[in-house]
Protein backbone atom coordinates (compact mmCIF):
# COMPACT_ATOMS: atom_id res chain seq x y z
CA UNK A 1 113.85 86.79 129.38
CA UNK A 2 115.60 89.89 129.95
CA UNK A 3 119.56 88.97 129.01
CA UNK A 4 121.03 88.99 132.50
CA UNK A 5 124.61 90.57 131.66
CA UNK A 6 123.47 93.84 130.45
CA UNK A 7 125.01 96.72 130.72
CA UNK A 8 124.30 100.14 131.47
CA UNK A 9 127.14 101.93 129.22
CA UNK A 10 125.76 101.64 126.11
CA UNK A 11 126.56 99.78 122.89
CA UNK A 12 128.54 102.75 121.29
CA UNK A 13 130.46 103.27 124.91
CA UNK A 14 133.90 103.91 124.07
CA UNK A 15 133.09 106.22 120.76
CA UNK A 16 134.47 109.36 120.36
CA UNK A 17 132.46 111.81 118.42
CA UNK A 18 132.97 115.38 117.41
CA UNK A 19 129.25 117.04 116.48
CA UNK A 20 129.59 120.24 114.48
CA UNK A 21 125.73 120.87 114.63
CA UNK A 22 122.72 123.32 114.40
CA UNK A 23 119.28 123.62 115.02
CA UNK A 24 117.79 120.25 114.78
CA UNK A 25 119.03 117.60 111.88
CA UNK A 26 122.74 117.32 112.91
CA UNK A 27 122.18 118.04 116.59
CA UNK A 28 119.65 114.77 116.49
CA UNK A 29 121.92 112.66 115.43
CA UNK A 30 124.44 113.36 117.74
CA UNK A 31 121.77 113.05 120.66
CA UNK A 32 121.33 109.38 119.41
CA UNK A 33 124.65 108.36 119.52
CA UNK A 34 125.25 110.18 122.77
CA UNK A 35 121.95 108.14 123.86
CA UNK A 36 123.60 105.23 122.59
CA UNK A 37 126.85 105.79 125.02
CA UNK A 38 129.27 107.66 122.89
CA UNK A 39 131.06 110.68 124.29
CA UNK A 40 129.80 113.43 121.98
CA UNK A 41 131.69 116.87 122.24
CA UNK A 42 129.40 119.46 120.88
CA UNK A 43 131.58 122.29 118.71
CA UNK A 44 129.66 125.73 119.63
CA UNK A 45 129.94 129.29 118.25
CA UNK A 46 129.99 132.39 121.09
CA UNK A 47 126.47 132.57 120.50
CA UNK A 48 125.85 128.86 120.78
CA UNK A 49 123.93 126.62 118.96
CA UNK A 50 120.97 128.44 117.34
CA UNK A 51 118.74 125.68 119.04
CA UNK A 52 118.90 127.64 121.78
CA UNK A 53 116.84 129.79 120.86
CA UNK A 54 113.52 127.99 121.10
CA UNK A 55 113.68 128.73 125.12
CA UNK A 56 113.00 132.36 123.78
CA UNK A 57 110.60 131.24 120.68
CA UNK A 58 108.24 128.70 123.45
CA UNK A 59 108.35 132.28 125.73
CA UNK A 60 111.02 131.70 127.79
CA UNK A 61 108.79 131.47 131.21
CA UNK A 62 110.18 128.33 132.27
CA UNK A 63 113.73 127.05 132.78
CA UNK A 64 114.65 124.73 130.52
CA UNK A 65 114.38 124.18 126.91
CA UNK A 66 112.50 120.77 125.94
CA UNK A 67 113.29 121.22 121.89
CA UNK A 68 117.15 121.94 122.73
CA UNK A 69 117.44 119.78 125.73
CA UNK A 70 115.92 116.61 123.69
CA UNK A 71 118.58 116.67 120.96
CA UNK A 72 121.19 117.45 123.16
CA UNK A 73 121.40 115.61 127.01
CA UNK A 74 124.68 113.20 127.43
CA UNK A 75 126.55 115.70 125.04
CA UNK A 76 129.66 117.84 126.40
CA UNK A 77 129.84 121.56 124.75
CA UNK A 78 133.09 123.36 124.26
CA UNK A 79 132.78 126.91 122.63
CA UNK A 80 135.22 127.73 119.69
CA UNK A 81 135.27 130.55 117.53
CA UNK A 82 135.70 128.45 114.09
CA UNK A 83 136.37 132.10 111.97
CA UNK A 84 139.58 132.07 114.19
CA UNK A 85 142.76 130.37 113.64
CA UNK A 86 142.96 129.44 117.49
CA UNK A 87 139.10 127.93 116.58
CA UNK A 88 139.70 125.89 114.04
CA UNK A 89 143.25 124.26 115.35
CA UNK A 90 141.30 123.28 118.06
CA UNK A 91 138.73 121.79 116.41
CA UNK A 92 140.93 119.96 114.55
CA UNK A 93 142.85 118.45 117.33
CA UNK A 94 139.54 117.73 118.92
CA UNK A 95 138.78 115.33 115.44
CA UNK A 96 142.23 114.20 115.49
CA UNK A 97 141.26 111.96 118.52
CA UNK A 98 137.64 111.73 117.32
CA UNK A 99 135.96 108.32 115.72
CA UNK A 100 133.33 110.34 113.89
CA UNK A 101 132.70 113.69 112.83
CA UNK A 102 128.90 114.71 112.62
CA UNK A 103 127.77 117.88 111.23
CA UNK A 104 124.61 119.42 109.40
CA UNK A 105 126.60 122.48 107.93
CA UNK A 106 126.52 123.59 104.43
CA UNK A 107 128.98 121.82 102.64
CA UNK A 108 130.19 125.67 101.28
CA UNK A 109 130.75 127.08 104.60
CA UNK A 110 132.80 123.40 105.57
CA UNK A 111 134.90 123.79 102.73
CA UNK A 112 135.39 127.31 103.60
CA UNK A 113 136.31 126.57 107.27
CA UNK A 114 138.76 123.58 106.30
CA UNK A 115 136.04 120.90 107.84
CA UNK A 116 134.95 119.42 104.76
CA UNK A 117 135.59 115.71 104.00
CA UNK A 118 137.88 115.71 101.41
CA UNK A 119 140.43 117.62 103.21
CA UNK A 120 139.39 115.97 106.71
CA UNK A 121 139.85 112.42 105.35
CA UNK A 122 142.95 112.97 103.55
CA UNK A 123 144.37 113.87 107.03
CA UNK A 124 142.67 111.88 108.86
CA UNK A 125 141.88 108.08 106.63
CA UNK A 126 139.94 106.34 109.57
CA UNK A 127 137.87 109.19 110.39
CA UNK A 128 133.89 108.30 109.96
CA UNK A 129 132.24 111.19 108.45
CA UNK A 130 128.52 111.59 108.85
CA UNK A 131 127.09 114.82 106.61
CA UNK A 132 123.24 115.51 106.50
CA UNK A 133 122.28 117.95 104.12
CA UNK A 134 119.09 119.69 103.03
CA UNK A 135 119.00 118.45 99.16
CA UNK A 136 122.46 116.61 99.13
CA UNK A 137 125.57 117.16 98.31
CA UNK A 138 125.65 116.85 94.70
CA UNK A 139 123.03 118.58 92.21
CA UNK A 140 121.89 122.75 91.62
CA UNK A 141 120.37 122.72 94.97
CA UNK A 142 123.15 121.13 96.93
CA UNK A 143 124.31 124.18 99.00
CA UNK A 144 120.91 125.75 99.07
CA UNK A 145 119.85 126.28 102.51
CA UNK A 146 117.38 123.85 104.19
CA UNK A 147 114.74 123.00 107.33
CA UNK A 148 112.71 119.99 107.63
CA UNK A 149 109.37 121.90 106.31
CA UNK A 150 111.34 122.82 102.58
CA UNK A 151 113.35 119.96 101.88
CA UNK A 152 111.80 117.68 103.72
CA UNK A 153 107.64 118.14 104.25
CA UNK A 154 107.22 120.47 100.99
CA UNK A 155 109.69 119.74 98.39
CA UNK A 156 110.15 115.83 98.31
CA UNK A 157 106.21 115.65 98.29
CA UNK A 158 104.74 115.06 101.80
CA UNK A 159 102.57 117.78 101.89
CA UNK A 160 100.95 117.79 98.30
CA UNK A 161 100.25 114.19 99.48
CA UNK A 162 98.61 114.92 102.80
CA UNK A 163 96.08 118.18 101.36
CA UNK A 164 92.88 117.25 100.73
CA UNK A 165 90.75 117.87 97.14
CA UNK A 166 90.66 121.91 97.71
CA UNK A 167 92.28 122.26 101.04
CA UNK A 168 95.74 124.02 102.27
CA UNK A 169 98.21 122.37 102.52
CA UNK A 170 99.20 121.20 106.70
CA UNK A 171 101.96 122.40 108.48
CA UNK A 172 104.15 119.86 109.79
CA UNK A 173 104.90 119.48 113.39
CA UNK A 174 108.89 120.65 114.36
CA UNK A 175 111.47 118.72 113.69
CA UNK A 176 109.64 115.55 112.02
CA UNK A 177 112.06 115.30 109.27
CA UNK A 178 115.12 116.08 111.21
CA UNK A 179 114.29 113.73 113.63
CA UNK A 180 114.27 110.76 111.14
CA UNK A 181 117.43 112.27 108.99
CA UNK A 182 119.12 112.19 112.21
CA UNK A 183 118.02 108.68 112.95
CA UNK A 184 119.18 107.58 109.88
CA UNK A 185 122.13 108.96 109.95
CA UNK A 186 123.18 107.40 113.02
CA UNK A 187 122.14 104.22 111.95
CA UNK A 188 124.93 104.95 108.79
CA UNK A 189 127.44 105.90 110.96
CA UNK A 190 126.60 103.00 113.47
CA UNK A 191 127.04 100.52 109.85
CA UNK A 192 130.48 102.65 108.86
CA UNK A 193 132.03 102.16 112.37
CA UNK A 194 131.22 98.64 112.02
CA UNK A 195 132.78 98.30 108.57
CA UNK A 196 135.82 100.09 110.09
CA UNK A 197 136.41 97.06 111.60
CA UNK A 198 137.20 95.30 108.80
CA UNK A 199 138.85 97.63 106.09
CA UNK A 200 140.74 100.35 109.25
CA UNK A 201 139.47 103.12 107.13
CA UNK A 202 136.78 105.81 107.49
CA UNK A 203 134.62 107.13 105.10
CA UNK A 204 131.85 109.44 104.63
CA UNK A 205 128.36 108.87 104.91
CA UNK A 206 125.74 111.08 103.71
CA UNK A 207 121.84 111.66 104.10
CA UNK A 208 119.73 114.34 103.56
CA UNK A 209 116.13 115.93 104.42
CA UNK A 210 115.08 115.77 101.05
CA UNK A 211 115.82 112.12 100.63
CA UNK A 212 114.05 111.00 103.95
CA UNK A 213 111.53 112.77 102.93
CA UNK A 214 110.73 110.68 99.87
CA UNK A 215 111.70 107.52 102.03
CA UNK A 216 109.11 108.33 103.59
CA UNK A 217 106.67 108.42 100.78
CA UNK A 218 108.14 105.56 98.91
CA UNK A 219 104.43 103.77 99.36
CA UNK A 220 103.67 106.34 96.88
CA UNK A 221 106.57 107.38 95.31
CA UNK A 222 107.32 103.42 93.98
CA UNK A 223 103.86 102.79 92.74
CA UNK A 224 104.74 106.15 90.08
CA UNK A 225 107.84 104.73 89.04
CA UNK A 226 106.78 101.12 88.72
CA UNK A 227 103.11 101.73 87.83
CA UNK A 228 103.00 105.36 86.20
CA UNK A 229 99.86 105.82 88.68
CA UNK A 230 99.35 107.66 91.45
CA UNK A 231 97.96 106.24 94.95
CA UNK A 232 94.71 108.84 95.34
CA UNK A 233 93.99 111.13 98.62
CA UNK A 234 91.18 109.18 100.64
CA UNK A 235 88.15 110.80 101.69
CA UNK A 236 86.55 109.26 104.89
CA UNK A 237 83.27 109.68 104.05
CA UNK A 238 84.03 107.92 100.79
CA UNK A 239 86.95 105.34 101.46
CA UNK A 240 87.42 102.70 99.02
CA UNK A 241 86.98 100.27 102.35
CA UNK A 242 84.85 100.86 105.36
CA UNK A 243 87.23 99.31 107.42
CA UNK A 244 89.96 101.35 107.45
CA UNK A 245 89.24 104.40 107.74
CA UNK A 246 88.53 106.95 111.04
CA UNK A 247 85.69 107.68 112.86
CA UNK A 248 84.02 109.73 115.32
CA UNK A 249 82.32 108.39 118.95
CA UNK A 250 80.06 110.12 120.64
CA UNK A 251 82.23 111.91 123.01
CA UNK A 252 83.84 113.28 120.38
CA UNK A 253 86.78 110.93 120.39
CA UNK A 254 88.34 109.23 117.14
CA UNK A 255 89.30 106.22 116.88
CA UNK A 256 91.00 104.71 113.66
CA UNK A 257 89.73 101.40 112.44
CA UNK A 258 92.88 99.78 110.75
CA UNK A 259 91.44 96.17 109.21
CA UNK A 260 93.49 95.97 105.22
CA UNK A 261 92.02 92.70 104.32
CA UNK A 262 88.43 93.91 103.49
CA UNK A 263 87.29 90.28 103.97
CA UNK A 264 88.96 89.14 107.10
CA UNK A 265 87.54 92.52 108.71
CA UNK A 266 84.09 93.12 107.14
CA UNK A 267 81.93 90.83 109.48
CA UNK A 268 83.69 91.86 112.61
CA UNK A 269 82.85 95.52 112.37
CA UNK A 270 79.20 94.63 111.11
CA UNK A 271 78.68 92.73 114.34
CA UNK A 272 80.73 95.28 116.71
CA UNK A 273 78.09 98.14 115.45
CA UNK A 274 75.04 95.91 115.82
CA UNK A 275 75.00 95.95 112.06
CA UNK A 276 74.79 92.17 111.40
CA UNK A 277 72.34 92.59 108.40
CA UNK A 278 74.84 94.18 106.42
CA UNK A 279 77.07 91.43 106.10
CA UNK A 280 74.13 90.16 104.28
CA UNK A 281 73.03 93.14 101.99
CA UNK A 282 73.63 92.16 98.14
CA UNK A 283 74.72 96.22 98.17
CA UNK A 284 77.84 95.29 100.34
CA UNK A 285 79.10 91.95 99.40
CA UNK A 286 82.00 92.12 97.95
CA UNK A 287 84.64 94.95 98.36
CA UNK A 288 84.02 96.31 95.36
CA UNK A 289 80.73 96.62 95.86
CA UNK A 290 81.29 98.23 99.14
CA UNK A 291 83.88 100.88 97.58
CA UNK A 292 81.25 101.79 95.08
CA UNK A 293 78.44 101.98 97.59
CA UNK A 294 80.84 103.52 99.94
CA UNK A 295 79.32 106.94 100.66
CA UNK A 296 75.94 105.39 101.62
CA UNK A 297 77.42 102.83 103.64
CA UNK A 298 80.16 105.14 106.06
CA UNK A 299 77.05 107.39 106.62
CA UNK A 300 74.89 104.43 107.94
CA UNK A 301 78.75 103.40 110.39
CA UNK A 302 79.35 106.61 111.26
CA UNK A 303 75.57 106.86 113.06
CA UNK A 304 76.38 103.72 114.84
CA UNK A 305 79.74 104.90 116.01
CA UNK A 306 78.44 108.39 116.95
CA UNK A 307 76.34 106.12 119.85
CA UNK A 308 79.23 104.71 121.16
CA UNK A 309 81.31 106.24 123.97
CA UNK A 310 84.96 105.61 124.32
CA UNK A 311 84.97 103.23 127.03
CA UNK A 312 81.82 101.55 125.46
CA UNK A 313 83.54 100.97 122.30
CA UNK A 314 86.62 99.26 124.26
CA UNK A 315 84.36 96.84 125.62
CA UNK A 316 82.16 95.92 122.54
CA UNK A 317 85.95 95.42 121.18
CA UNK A 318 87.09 92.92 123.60
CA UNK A 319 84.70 90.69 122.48
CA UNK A 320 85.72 91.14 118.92
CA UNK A 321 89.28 89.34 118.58
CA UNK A 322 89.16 90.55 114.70
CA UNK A 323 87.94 94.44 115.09
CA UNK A 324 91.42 95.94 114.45
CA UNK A 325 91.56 99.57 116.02
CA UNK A 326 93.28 101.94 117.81
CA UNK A 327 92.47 105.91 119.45
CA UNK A 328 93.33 108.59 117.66
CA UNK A 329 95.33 110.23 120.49
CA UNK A 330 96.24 113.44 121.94
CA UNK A 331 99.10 114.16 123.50
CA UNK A 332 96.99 113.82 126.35
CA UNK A 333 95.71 110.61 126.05
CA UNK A 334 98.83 109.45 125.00
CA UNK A 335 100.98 110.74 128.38
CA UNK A 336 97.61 108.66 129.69
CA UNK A 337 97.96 105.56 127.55
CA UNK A 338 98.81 102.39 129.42
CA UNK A 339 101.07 101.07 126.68
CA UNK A 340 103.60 104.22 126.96
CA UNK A 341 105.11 102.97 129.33
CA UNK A 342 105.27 99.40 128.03
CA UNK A 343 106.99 100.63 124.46
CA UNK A 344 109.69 102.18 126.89
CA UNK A 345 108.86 105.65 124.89
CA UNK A 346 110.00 107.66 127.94
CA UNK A 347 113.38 108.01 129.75
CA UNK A 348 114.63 109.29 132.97
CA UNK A 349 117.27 111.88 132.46
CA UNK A 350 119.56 112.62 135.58
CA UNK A 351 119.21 116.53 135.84
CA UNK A 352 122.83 116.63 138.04
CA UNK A 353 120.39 117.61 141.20
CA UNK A 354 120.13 113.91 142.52
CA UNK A 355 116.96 114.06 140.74
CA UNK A 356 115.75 112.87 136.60
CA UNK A 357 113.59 115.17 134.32
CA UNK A 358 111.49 112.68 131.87
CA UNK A 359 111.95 113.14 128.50
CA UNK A 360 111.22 111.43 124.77
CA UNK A 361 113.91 108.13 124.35
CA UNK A 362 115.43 106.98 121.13
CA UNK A 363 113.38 104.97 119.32
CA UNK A 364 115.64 101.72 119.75
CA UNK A 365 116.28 99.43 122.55
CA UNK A 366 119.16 97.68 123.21
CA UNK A 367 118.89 93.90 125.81
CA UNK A 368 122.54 93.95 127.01
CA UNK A 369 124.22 97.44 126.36
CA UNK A 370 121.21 99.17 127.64
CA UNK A 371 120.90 102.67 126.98
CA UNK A 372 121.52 105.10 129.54
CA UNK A 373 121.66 109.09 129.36
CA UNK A 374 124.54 110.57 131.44
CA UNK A 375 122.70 113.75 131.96
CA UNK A 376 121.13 116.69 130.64
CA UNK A 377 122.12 118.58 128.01
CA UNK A 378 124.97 121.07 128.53
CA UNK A 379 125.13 124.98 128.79
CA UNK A 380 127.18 126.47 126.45
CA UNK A 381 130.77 125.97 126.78
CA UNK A 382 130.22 124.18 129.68
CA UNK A 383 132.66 121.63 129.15
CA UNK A 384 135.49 124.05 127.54
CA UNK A 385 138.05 123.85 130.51
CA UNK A 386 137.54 120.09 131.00
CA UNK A 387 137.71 119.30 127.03
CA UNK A 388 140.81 121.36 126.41
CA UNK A 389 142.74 119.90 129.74
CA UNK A 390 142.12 116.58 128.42
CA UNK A 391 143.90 117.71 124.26
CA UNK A 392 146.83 118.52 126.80
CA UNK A 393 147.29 115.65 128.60
């Protein structure tokens, strides 16, 4: 049962946070907390956050700016020139009042500008300091500059591990490791806050693209430390199990077929396909014998499967209880997908009209400070006159 004294403020209402952010990483996890209900001033140059820019780079027909306005709604902007003296006293009275202070700048150019942590928490001891970085902040590669596709997709291993046997290596869609450094950053600086509590003191927490990246891959990346072996790249039309692996229907849908225990999911899929005689074929009775015979027997599924519509397949599955599957969406058929809605994936933003503009949520609920976005995301310096009236009250 839904807990009946929720609340709509959010469970970080109350936070103050200064976000010092560009392009995607830093300006992510300031969108979360800012999802989450804390006020998040956004620190912009004259020329604003380079984020911005994708209105142009998507060809600027349309009004808004999904890519900038997903990172960014609930957020206030003020516009400081930080290479100024003026700038930067600002900023810093701005942090002064601040429980955190978010940023995805180069730990050179924060030093540089007076911003880094060392001299921020010496002035400042209960200041929460969240730093995302493209390699870390320690190391030859420390300041080198970063996106998501270097440090993250290329360098820590993702993409080597996604090309196939003689293939190119894929592109990455935007911001997929930004989007998690940011979440996990957040998360840190949602545990620091907490740990405030107890010790009054700040301290600074760090992440980078690099290390989510090989997060990410720790499946992998464990079994080589532990093992000294390496997981190989799977090849549908040979996969060490028939059932998991992907396949094709025959209106050109895919679907995925996701049953791990070989045993437990072996007969099911024999009798969804009208294949029943296979359970009994000495060729495919064990999994091994199924993984060396593997080529043989995917050919002989894949006919079956190609006979099979969509909406045929999702009724020979009901019957099924042990045929573990799911489509292979687009973005399409996911907008379409009944669950969408269910997994509370989407979010009404309030676009300041009397009217909401749907958009991609957080990936984390909360039952009694329920998360609520305050509106969408700011024009530049839009919130100078109101930000600096409030440092002189």
């Amino acid at each position: 049962m839904e807990n009946a004294n929720k609340t709509a403020s959010g469970p970080l209402a109350g936070v103050k946070v200064v976000e010092l952010g560009v392009w995607i990483a830093g300006p992510a996890a300031g969108g979360i907390l800012a999802d989450w209900g804390a006020d998040v001033i956004k620190i912009e140059p004259p020329e604003g956050d380079p984020s911005r820019l994708f209105h142009a780079i998507l060809g600027g027909e349309l009004p808004s700016n999904p890519i900038f306005e997903q990172d960014n709604r609930s957020k206030r902007s003020i516009m400081l020139d930080l290479q100024t003296d003026e700038g930067i006293a600002v900023a810093l009275d701005l942090i002064a009042e601040a429980d955190v202070f978010v940023t995805n700048v180069r730990r050179g150019g924060l030093e540089r500008l007076g911003l880094d942590y060392e001299t921020l928490s010496e002035r400042f001891p209960t200041l929460v300091y969240g730093h995302i970085t493209g390699f870390g902040r320690e190391g030859p590669d420390a300041d080198r500059p970063a996106f998501d596709i270097a440090a993250f997709w290329s360098r820590s291993g993702i993409a080597s591990l996604l090309t196939a046997p003689g293939q190119v290596p894929p592109f990455q869609r935007g911001g997929m490791g930004d989007h998690n450094t940011g979440l996990a950053c957040a998360g840190a600086i949602s545990a620091a806050l907490f740990e405030r509590t107890k010790s009054g003191l700040g301290q600074l927490i760090s992440t980078s693209l690099f290390r989510e990246g090989m997060y990410t891959i720790s499946f992998d990346l464990n079994t080589k430390l532990m093992w000294g072996t390496d997981i190989g790249n799977n090849d549908r039309r040979i996969a060490s199990s028939p059932t998991a692996n992907n396949y094709r229907l025959g209106d050109d849908r895919w679907i995925w077929v996701i049953g791990v225990d070989p045993e437990r999911h072996w007969a099911p899929l024999c009798r969804l396909l009208a294949l029943d005689a296979l359970v009994e074929d000495a060729r495919y009775a064990t999994p091994t014998d199924r993984r060396i015979n593997a080529e043989a027997l995917i050919a002989t599924i894949d006919a079956e499967f190609a006979k099979l519509s969509f909406d045929e397949l999702v009724a020979r599955a009901e019957h099924e209880p042990d045929f573990f599957w799911c489509p292979i969406n687009t973005l399409d058929d996911l907008l379409a997908d009944p669950q969408l809605a269910g997994s509370g994936g989407l979010i009404e933003v309030p676009d300041g009209f009397g009217g909401t503009s749907t958009m991609v949520a957080t990936p984390v609920d909360f039952s009694r400070t329920v998360v609520a976005p305050r509106g969408h995301a700011p024009e530049l310096g839009e919130h100078s006159a109101e930000i600096l009236a409030e440092l002189a009250d």
